[in-house]
Protein backbone atom coordinates (compact mmCIF):
# COMPACT_ATOMS: atom_id res chain seq x y z
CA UNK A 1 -39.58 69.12 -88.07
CA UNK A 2 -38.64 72.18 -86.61
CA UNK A 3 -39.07 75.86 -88.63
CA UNK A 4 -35.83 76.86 -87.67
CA UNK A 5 -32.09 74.92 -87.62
CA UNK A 6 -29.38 77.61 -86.27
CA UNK A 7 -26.33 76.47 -87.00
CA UNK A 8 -23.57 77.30 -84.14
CA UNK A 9 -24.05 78.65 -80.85
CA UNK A 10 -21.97 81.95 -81.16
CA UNK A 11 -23.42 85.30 -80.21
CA UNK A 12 -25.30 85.79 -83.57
CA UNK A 13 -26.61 82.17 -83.84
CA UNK A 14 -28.08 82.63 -79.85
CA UNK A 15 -29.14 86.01 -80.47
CA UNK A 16 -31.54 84.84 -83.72
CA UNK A 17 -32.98 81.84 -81.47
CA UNK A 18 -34.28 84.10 -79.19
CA UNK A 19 -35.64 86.36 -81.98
CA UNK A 20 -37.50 83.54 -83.55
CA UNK A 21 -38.36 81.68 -80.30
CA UNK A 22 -39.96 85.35 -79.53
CA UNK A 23 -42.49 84.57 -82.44
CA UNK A 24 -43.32 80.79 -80.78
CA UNK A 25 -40.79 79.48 -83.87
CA UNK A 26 -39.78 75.77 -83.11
CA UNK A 27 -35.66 76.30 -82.87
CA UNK A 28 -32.75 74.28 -82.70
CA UNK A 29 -29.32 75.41 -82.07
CA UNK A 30 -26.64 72.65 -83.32
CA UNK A 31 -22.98 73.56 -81.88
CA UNK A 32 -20.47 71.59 -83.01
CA UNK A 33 -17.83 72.66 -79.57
CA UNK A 34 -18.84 71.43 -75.94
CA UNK A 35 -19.48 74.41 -74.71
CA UNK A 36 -21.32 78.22 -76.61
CA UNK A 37 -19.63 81.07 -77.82
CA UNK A 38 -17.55 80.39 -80.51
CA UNK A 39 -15.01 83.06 -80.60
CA UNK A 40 -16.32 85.01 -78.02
CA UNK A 41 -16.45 82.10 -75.39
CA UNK A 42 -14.36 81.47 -71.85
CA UNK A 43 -12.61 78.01 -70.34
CA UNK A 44 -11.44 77.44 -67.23
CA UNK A 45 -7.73 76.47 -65.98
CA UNK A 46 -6.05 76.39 -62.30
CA UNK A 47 -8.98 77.53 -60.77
CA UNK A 48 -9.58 80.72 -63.43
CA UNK A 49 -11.89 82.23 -65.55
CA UNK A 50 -10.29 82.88 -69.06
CA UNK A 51 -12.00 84.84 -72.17
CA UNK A 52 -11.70 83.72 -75.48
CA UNK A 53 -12.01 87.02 -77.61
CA UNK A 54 -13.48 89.28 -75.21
CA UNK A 55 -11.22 92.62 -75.12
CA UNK A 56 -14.05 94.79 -75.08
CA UNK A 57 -17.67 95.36 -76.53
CA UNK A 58 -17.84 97.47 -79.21
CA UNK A 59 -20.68 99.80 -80.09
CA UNK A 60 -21.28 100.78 -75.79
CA UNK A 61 -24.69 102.71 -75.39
CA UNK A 62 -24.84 104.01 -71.66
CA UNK A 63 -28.20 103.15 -70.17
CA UNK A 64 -31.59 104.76 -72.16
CA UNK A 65 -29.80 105.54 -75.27
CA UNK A 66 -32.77 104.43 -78.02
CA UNK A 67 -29.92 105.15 -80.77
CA UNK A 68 -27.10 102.25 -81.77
CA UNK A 69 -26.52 98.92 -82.34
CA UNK A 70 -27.05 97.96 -78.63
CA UNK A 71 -30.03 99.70 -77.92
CA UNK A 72 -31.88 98.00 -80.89
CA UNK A 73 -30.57 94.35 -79.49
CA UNK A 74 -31.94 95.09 -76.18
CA UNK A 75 -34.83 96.10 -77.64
CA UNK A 76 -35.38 93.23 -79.92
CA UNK A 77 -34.27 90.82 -77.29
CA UNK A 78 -36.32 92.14 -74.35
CA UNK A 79 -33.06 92.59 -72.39
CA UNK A 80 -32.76 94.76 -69.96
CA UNK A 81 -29.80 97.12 -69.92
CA UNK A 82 -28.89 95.46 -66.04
CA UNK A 83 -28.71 92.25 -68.22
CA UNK A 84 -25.17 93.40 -69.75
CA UNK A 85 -23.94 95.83 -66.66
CA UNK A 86 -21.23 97.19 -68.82
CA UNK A 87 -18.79 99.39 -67.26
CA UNK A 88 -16.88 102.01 -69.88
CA UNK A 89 -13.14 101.91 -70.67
CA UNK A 90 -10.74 104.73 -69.07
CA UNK A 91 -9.19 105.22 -72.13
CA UNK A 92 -7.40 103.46 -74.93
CA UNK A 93 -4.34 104.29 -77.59
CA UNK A 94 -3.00 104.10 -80.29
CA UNK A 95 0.94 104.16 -80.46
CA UNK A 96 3.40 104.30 -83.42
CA UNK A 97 6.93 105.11 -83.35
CA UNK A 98 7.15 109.10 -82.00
CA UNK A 99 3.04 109.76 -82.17
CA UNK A 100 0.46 108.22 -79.93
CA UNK A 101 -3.27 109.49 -80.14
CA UNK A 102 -5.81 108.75 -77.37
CA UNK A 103 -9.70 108.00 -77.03
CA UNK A 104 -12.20 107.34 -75.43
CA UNK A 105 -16.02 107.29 -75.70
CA UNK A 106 -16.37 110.45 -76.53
CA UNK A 107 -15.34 111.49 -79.99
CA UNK A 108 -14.33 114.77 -78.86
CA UNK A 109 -10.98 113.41 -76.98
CA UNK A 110 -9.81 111.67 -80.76
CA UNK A 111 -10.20 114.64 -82.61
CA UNK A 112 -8.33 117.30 -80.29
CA UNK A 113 -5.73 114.24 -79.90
CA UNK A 114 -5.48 114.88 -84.02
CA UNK A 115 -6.02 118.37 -83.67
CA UNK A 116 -2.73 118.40 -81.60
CA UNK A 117 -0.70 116.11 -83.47
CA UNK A 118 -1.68 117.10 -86.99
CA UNK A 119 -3.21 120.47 -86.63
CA UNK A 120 -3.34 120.82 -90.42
CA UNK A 121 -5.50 117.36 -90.72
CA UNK A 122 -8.02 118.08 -88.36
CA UNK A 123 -10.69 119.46 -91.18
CA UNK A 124 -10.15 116.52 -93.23
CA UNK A 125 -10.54 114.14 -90.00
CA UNK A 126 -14.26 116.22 -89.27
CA UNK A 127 -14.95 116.11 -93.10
CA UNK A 128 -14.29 112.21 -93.31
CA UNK A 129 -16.42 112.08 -89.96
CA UNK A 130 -19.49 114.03 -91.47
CA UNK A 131 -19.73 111.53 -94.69
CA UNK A 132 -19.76 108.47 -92.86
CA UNK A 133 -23.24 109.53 -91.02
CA UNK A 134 -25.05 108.95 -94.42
CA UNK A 135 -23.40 105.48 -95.20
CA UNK A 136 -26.04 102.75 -94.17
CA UNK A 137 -24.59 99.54 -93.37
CA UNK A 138 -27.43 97.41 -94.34
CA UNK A 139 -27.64 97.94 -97.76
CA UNK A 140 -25.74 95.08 -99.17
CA UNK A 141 -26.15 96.90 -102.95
CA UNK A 142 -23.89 99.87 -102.21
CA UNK A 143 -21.77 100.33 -104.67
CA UNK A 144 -19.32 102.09 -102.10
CA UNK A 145 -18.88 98.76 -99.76
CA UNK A 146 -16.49 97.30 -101.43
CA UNK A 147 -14.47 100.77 -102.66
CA UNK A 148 -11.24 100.81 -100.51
CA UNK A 149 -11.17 102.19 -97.24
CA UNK A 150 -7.47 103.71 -98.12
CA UNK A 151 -8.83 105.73 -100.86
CA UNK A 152 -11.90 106.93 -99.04
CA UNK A 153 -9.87 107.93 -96.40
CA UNK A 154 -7.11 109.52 -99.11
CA UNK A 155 -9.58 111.69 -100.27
CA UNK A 156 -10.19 113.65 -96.78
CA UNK A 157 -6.77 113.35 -95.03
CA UNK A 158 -3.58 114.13 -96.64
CA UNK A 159 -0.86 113.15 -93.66
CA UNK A 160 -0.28 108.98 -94.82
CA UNK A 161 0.80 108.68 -90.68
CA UNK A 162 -2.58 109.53 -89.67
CA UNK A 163 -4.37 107.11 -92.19
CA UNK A 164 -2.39 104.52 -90.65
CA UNK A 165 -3.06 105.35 -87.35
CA UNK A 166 -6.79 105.53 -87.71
CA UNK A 167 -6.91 102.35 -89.44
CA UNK A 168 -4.85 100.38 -87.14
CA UNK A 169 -7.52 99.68 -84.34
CA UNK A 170 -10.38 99.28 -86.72
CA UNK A 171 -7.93 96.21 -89.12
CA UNK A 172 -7.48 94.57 -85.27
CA UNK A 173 -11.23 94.93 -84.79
CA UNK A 174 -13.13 93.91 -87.55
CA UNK A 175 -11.33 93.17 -91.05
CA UNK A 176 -10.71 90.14 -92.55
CA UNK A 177 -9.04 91.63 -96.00
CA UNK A 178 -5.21 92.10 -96.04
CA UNK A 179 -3.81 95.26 -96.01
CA UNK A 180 -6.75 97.31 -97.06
CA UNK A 181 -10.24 97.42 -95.73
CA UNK A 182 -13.77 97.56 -97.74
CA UNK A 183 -15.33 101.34 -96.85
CA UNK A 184 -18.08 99.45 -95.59
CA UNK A 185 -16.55 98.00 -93.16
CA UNK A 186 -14.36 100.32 -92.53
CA UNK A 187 -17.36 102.76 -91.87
CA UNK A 188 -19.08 99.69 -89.12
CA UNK A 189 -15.96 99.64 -87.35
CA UNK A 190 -15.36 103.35 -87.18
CA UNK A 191 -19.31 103.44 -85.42
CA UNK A 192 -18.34 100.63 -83.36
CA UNK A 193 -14.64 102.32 -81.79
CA UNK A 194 -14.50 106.01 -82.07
CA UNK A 195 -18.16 107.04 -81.80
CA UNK A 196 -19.57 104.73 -79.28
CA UNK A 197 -16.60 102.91 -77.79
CA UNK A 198 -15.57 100.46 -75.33
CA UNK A 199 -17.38 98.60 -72.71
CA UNK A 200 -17.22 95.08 -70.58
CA UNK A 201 -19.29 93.07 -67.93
CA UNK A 202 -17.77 92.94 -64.91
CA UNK A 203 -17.92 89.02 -65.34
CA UNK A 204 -16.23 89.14 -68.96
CA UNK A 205 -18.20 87.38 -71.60
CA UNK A 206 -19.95 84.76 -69.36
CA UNK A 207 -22.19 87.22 -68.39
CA UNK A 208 -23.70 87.88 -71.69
CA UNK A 209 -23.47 83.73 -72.88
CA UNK A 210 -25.78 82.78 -69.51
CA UNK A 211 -27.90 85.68 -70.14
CA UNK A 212 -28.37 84.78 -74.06
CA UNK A 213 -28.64 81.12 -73.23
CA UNK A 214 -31.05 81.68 -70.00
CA UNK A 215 -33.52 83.65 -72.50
CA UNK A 216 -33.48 81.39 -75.42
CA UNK A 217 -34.11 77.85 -73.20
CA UNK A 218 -36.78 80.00 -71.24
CA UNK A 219 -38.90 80.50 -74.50
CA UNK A 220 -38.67 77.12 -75.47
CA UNK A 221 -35.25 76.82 -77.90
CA UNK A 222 -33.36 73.45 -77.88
CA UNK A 223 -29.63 73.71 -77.93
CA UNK A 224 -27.77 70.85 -78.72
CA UNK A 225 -23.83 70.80 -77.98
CA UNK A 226 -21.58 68.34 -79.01
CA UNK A 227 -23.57 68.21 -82.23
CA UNK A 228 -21.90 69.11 -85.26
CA UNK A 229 -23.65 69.34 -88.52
CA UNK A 230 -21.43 67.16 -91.29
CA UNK A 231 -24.24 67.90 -93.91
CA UNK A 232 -26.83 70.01 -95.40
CA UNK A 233 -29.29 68.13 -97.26
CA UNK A 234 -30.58 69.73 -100.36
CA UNK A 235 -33.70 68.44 -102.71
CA UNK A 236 -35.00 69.96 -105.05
CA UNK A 237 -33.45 73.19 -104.99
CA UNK A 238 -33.84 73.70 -101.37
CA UNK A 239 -32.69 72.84 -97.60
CA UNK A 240 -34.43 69.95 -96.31
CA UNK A 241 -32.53 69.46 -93.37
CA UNK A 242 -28.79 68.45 -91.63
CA UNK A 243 -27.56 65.23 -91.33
CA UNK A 244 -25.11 65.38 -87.77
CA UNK A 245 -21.73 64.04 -87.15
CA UNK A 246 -23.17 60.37 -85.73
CA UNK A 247 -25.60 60.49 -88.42
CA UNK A 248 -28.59 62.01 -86.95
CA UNK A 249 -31.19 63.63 -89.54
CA UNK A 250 -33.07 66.65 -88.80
CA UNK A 251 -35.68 68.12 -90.82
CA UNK A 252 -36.38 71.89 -90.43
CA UNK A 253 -38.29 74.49 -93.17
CA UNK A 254 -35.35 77.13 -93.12
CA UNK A 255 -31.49 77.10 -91.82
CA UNK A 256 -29.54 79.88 -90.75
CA UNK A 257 -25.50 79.21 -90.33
CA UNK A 258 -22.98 80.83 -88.33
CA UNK A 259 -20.36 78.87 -89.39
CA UNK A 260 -19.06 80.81 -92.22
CA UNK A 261 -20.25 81.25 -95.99
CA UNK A 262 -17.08 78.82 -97.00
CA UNK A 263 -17.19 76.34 -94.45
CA UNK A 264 -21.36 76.39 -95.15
CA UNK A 265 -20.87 75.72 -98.43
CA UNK A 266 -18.93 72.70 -98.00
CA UNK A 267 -21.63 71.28 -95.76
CA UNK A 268 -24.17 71.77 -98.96
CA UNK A 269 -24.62 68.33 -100.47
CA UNK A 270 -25.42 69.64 -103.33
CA UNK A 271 -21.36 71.71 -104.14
CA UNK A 272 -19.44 69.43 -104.53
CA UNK A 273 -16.07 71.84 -105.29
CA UNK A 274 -15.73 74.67 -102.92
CA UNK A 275 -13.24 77.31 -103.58
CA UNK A 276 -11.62 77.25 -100.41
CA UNK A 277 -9.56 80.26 -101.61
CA UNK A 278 -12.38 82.87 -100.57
CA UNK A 279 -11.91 81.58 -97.03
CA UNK A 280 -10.38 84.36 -94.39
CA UNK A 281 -6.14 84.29 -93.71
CA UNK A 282 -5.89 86.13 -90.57
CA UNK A 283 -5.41 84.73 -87.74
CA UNK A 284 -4.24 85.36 -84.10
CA UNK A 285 -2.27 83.98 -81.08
CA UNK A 286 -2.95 85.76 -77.74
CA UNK A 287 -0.54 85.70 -74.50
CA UNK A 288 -2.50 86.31 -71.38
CA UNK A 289 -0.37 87.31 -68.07
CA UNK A 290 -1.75 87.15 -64.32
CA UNK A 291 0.28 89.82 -62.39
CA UNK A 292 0.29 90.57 -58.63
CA UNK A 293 -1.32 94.16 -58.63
CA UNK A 294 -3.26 96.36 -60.74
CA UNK A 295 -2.07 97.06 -63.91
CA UNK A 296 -2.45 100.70 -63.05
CA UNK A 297 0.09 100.25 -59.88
CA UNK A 298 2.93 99.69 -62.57
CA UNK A 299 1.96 102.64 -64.35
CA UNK A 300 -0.31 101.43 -67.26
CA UNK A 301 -3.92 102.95 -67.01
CA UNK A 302 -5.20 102.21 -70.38
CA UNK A 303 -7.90 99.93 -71.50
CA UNK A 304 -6.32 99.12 -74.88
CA UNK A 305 -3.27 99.87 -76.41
CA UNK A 306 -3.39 99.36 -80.27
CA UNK A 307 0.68 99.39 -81.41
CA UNK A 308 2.40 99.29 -84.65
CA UNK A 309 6.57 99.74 -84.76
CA UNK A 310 6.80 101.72 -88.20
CA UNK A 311 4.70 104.21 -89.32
CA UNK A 312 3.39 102.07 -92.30
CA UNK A 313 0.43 99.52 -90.68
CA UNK A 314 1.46 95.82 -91.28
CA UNK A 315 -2.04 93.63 -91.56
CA UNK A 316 -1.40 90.77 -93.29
CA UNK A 317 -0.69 87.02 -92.25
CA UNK A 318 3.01 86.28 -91.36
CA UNK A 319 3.51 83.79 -94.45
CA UNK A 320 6.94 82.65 -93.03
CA UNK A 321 6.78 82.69 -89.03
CA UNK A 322 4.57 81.75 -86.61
CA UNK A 323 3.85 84.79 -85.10
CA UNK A 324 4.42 88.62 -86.54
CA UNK A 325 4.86 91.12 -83.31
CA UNK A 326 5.25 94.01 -85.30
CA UNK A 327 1.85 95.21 -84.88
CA UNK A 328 -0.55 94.09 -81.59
CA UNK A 329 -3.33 94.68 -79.05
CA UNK A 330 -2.41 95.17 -74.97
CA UNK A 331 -5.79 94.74 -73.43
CA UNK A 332 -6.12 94.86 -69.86
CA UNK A 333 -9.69 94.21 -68.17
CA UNK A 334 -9.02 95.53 -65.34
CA UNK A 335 -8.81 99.16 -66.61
CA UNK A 336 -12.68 99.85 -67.01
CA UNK A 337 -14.83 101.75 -64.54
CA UNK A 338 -17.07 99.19 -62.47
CA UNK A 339 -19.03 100.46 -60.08
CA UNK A 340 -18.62 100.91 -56.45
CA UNK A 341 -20.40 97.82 -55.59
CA UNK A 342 -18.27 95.88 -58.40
CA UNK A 343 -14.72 97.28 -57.41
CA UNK A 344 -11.89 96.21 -58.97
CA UNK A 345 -11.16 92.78 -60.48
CA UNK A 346 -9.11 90.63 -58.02
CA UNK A 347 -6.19 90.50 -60.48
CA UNK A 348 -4.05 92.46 -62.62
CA UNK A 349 -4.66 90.52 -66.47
CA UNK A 350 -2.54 91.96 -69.31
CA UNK A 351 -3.29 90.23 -72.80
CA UNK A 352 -1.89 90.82 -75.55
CA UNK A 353 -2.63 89.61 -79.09
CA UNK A 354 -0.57 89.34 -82.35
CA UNK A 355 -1.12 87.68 -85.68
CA UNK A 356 0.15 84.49 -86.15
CA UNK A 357 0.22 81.79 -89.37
CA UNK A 358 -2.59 79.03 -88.71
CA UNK A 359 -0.83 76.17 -90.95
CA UNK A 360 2.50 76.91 -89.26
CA UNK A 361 1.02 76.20 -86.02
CA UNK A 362 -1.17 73.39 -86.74
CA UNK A 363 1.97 71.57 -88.05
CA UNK A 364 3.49 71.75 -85.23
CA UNK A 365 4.43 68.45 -83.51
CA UNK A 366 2.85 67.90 -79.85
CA UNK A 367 5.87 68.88 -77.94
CA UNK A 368 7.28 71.40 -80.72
CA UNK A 369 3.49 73.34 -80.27
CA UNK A 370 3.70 73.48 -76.47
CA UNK A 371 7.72 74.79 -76.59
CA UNK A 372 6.47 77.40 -79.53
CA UNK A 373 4.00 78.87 -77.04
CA UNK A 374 6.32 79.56 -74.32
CA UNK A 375 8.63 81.12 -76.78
CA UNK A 376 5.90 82.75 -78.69
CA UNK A 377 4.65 84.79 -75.28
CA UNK A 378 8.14 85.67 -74.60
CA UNK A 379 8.69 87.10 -77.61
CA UNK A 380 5.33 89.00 -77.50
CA UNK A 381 5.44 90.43 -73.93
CA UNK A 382 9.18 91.44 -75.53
CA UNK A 383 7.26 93.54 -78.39
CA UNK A 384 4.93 94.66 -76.06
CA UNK A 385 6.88 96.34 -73.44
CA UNK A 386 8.13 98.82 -75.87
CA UNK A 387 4.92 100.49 -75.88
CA UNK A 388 3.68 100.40 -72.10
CA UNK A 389 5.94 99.84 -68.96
CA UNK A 390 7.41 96.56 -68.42
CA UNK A 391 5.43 93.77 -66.25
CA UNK A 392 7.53 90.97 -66.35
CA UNK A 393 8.80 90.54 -62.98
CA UNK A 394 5.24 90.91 -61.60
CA UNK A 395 3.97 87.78 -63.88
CA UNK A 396 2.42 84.83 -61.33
CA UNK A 397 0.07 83.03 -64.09
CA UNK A 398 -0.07 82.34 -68.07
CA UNK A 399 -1.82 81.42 -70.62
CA UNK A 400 -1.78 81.20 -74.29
CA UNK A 401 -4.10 80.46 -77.00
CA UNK A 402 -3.40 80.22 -80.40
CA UNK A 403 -4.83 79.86 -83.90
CA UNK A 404 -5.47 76.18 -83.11
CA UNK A 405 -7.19 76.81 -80.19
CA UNK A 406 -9.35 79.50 -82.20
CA UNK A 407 -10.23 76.75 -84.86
CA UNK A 408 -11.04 74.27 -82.27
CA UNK A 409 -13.70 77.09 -81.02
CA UNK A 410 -14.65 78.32 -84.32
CA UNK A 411 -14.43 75.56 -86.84
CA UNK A 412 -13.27 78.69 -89.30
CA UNK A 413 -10.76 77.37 -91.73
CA UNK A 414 -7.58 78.76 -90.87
CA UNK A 415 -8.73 79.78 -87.87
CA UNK A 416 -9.71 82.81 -89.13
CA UNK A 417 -11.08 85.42 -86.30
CA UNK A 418 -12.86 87.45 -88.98
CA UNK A 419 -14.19 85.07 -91.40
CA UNK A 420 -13.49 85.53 -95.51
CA UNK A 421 -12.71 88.93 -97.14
CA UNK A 422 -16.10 88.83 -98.85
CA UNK A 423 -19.22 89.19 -97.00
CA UNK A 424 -22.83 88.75 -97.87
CA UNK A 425 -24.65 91.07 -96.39
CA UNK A 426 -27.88 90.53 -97.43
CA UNK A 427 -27.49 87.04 -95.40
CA UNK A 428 -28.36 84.95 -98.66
CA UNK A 429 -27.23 81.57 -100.12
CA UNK A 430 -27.72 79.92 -103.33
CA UNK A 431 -30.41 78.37 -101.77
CA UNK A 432 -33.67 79.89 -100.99
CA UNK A 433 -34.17 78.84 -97.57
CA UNK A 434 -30.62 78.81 -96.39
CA UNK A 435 -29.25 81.68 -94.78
CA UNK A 436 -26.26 83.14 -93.51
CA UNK A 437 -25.78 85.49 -90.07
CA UNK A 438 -22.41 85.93 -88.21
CA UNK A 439 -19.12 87.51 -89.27
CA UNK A 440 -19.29 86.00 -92.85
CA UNK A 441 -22.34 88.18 -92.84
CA UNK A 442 -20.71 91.28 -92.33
CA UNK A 443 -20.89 92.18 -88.66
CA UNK A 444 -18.37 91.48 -86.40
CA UNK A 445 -17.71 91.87 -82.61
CA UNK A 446 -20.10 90.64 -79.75
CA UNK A 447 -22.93 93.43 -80.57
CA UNK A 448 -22.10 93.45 -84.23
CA UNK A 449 -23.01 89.35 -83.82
CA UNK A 450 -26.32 89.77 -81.80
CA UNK A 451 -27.52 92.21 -84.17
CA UNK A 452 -26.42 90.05 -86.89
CA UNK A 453 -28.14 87.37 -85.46
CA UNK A 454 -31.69 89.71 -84.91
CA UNK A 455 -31.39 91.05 -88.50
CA UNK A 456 -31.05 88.02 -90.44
CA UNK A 457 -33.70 86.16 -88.05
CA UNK A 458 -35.88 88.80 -89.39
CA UNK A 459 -35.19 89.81 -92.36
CA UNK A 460 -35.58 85.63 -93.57
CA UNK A 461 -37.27 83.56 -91.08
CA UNK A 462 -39.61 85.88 -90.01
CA UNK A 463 -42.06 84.98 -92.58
CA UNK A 464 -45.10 83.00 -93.78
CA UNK A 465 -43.82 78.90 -94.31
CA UNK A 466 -44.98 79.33 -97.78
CA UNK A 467 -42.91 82.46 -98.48
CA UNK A 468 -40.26 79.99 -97.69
């Protein structure tokens, strides 16, 4: 009998077995993959370290901030800040046909960027700036959540180009809804990039997973890989426990998923017709590129270039392709500043990331999906190169992973990075003791996760067995 099942061993599921192993909770943590991370996880292929996810950590806090999402997780992790060594980006864009605006972590750089390039915007871009410092993301019964982030954003700025623009990096960071965005969100994500930024580990994400991991085993969690959860028992109106893929039963008081609020349903033995509809369409392939220099030898200095090749912003799933490149992310990870003792990374990475149809590609035939990837990263580095200098000839490695490979990490149907449209704040279930945490939760991104993780830990299972 344990007090607490997590299941999956992403960022928010590890983060919320450290929070309750902090209060001598018995926790297990059942992931389904071989290895942690879910989304935000790394493998390993001729002799390289890949990320899954990882382009950059939102939300960056420099070292003593007390304010922000990352202070609080250090805080109620009992990290220290050496534990994440993030370094900050140089700078990142965003590029549409004949405009570009820049930023960085400073909010300052954005809005002269706007002040420049639409001079008679600018008051409505520091208006729209002031009302989001009232909006509190935790309050899953505001009205304005689900109001639509186009309209909010129609009210303050009158230039449709700039609305676009701002949106674009926030859709490719954190929105599972077509097209639009929920203000809520919307307000999360513009926290998360424009007024605390960019940051990464020197070591990419497998810093932060052997950190998370180190903590939780160290206060006595159990983590179990290779153990997927095919059922949630229910009696009586309540969780009993998970029945495993080769049939193991466990019995805990509470559970807390990470697998989605669709795909937890299903588990539920007590639905037995789950509208599958609700479940999250968007879905990405990403090209990765080993070059032989910097990045910043052939001219491109920027952390992350956000692109779009009309003025209108195209976020929606490519319902007859496999791949749409008229819209993407150029990341490189070598473009952050790591210390002196750090240096540079030994190679130049470009990756570059572009929505793609999950059914298409999971239909593929064997040797039809492996020629489809080759063309697929041709065709993206092609859309790419419009919008930063051309790389090609100094290619030696690649990779690419696509929205099978995301499912196989994930388990989300359709391999959907960002979960369903609909989120539950409040982290609740039809069930009294089963919860939800993770990006069907609302927050999204590695610190968006963690704190996920920490809130719902304590916020449910924080509290007296009979409470329960």
């Amino acid at each position: 009998m344990y007090d607490t099942i997590i299941i999956g061993a992403g960022m928010s599921g590890l983060a919320a077995g450290i929070r309750l192993a902090h209060y001598d909770q018995r926790v297990c943590i059942l992931e389904k993959h071989y290895t942690i991370g879910g989304l935000n996880s790394f493998y390993r292929m001729g002799g390289r370290d890949y990320d899954v996810g990882l382009h950059a950590m939102t939300n960056f806090a420099r070292k003593g901030d007390r304010r922000g999402p990352l202070a609080k997780l250090i805080r109620q992790l009992r990290f220290r800040w050496e534990d994440f060594q993030l370094a900050e980006q140089i700078g990142s864009s965003i590029r549409f046909p004949d405009v570009s605006l820049d930023f960085n972590n400073d909010i300052a750089l954005l809005e002269s960027q706007i002040a420049e390039r639409f001079p008679d915007q600018i008051d409505g871009f520091r208006s729209l700036c002031s009302s989001l410092l009232d909006y509190s993301d935790m309050d899953g019964t505001d009205a304005n959540f689900m109001r639509s982030a186009r309209d909010v954003l129609a009210e303050h700025i009158g230039e449709p180009l700039l609305i676009e623009m701002l949106l674009c990096p926030l859709m490719w960071y954190g929105n599972a809804r077509q097209n639009d965005m929920d203000f809520g969100q919307f307000c999360i994500m513009f926290r998360a990039c424009y007024l605390e930024g960019f940051g990464r580990p020197y070591k990419g994400v497998r810093l932060i997973l052997k950190n998370l991991v180190r903590k939780f085993r160290g206060l006595g969690g159990e983590l179990k890989l290779r153990s997927g959860v095919s059922r949630i028992h229910v009696d009586n109106g309540r969780a009993t426990g998970v029945v495993l893929d080769d049939g193991t039963e466990i019995e805990a008081k509470r559970i807390l998923s990470s697998a989605g609020n669709v795909e937890t349903m299903r588990m539920c033995d007590d639905i037995t017709d789950v509208d599958v509809a609700k479940a999250g369409q968007l879905s990405f392939i990403e090209s990765i590129s080993i070059l032989d220099r910097q990045p910043k030898e052939i001219g491109f200095d920027r952390t992350i270039v956000f692109y779009n090749d009309s003025p209108t912003f195209h976020w929606t799933r490519p319902d007859d392709q496999l791949c749409d490149f008229r819209t993407g992310v150029i990341c490189s990870p070598n473009n952050y500043v790591y210390s002196d003792d750090e240096g540079e990374l030994p190679e130049g990475v470009i990756r570059i990331t572009t929505l793609a149809n999950h059914d298409r590609w999971c239909d593929l035939p064997e040797k039809q999906y492996l020629a489809a990837k080759a063309q697929q990263y041709d065709a993206a580095i092609a859309a790419s190169v419009r919008f930063m200098p051309d790389f090609r000839r100094h290619v030696v490695d690649t990779d690419v992973f696509t929205p099978k490979t995301i499912r196989r990490f994930t388990w989300h149907d359709n391999g959907a990075v960002y979960g369903a449209p609909d989120k539950q704040l409040d982290g609740t279930t039809h069930l009294p003791n089963l919860f939800l945490c993770g990006t069907d939760q609302g927050f999204v991104g590695i610190v968006g996760a963690i704190v996920s993780g920490i809130s719902m830990a304590n916020r449910h299972c924080l509290v007296d067995d009979t409470a329960a």
